[in-house]
Protein backbone atom coordinates (compact mmCIF):
# COMPACT_ATOMS: atom_id res chain seq x y z
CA UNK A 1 -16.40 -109.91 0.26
CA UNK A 2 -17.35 -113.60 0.45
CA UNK A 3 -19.63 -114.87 2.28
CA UNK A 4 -17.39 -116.28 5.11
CA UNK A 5 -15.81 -113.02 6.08
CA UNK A 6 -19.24 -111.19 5.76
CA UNK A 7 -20.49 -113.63 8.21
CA UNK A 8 -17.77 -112.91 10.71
CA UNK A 9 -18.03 -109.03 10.28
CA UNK A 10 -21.83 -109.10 10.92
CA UNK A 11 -20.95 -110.97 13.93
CA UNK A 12 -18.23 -108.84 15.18
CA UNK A 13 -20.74 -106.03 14.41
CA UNK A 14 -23.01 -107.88 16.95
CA UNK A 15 -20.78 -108.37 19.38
CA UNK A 16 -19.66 -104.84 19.38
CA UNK A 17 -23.54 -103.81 19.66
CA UNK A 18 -24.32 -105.88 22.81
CA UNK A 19 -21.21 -105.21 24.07
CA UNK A 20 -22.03 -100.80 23.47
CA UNK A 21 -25.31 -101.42 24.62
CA UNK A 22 -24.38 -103.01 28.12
CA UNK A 23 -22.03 -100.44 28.57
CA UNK A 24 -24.18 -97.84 27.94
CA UNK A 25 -27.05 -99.29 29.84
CA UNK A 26 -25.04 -99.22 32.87
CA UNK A 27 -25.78 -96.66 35.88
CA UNK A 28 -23.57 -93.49 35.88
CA UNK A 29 -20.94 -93.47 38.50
CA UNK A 30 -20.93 -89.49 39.58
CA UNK A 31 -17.36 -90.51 41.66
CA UNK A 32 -15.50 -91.56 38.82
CA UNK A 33 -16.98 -88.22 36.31
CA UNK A 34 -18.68 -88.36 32.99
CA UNK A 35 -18.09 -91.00 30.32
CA UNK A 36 -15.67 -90.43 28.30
CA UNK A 37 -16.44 -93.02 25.77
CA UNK A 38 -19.53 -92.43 23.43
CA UNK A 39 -21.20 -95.93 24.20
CA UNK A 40 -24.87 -95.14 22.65
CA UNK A 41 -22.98 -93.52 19.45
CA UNK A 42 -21.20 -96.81 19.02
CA UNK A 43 -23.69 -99.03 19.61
CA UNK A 44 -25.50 -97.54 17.10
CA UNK A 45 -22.62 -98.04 14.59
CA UNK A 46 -22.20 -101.35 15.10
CA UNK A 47 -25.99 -101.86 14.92
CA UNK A 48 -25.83 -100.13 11.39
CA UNK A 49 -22.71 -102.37 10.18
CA UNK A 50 -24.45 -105.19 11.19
CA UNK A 51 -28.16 -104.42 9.51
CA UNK A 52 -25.78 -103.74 6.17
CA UNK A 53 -23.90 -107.00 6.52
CA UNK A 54 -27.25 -108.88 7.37
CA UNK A 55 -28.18 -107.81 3.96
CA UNK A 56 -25.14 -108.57 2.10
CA UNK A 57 -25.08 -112.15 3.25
CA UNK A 58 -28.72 -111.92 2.18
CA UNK A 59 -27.82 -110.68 -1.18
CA UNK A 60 -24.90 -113.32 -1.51
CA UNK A 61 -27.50 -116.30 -0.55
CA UNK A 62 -29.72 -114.92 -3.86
CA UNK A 63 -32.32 -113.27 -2.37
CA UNK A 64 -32.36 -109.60 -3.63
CA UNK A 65 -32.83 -106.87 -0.80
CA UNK A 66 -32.44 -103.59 -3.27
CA UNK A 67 -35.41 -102.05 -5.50
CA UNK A 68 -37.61 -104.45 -7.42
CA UNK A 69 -37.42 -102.61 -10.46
CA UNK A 70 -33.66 -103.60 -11.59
């Protein structure tokens, strides 16, 4: 990937992370039943994508992010 469209995945990544985590954060609503979407679980994907595409753009600006040894 180039570094444009790695930019604009980690940020839909983001997005996708605050967006989970409001949802998520918000107070049950014992009228309407349980959740049926996994909010935390996704949140928690997005928050992985986006650590992984943080480093990618990292590793496409030159600075290495893997072991020091190779």
């Amino acid at each position: 990937m180039d570094l444009t469209s790695t930019i604009a995945a980690a940020l839909i990544a983001l997005a996708l992370t605050v967006f989970c985590g409001w949802r998520g954060a918000r107070p049950i609503n014992v009228l309407k039943g349980p959740r049926m979407v996994p909010w935390r679980v996704l949140m928690l994907g997005g928050a992985v994508v986006t650590l992984l595409m943080t480093a990618h753009v990292l590793n496409l600006l030159g600075m290495k992010t893997g072991d020091p040894r190779y």
